[in-house]
Protein backbone atom coordinates (compact mmCIF):
# COMPACT_ATOMS: atom_id res chain seq x y z
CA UNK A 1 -3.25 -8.25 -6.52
CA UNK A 2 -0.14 -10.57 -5.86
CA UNK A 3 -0.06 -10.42 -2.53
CA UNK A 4 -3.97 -11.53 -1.78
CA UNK A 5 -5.37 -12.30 -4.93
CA UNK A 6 -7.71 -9.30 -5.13
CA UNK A 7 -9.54 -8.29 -8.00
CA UNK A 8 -9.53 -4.63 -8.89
CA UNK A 9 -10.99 -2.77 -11.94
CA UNK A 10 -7.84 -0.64 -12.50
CA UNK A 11 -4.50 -0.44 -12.81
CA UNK A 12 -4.80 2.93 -10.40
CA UNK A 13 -7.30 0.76 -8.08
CA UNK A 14 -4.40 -1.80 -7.80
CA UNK A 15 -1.85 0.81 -7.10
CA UNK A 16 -3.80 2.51 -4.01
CA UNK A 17 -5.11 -0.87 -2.89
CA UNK A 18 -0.74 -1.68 -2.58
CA UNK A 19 -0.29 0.46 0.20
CA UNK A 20 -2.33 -1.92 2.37
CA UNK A 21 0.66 -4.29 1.94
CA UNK A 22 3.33 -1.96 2.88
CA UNK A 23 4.60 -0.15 6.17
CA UNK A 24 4.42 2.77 4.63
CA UNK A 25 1.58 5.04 5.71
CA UNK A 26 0.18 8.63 5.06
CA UNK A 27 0.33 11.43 7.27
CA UNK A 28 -3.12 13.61 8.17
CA UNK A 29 -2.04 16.81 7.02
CA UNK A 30 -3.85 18.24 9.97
CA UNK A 31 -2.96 16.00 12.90
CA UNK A 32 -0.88 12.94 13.70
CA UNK A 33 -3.26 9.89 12.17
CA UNK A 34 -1.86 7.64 9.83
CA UNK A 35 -3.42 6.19 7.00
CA UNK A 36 -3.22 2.97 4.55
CA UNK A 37 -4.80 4.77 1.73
CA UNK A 38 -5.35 8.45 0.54
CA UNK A 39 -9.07 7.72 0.32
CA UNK A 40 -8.91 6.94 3.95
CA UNK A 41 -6.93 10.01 5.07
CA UNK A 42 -9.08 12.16 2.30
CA UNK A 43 -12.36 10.63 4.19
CA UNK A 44 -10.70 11.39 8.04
CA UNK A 45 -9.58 14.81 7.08
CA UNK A 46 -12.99 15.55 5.71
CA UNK A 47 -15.46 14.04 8.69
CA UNK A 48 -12.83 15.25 11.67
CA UNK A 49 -11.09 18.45 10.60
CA UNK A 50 -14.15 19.42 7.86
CA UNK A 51 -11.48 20.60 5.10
CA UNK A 52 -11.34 19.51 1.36
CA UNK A 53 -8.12 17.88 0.49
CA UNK A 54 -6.70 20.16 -2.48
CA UNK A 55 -4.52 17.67 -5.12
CA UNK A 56 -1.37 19.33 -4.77
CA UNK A 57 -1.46 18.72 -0.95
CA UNK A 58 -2.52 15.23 -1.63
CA UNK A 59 0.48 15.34 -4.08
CA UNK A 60 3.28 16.69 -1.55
CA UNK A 61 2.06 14.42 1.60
CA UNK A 62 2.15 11.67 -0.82
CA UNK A 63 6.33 12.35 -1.97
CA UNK A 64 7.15 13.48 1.30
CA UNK A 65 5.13 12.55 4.26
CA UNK A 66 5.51 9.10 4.58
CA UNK A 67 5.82 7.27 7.74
């Protein structure tokens, strides 16, 4: 990573670790929680609400539900 020097072991790792140096954040699709990454949210909406996240809502929160 620029930003901190972290070593990741994909170019996809390095994308979803980027959102931890931005403002931008992603919306529960359940509730008003924000999130850094969608393995956060994907964890939170799991353990609180007990749904699985389904790709194409992962897909539309992602283009349109950012804070």
């Amino acid at each position: 990573c620029t930003e901190c020097g972290k070593k990741l072991g994909s170019k996809r790792a390095l994308q979803h670790h980027m959102w931890i140096h931005t403002d931008e954040k992603l919306k529960c699709l359940y509730c008003n929680t924000y999130y850094h990454s969608l393995s956060a949210r994907e964890s939170h909406v799991h353990s609180v609400h007990d749904k699985e996240v389904n790709s194409d809502e992962v897909k539309y929160d992602c283009e349109n539900q950012t804070a």
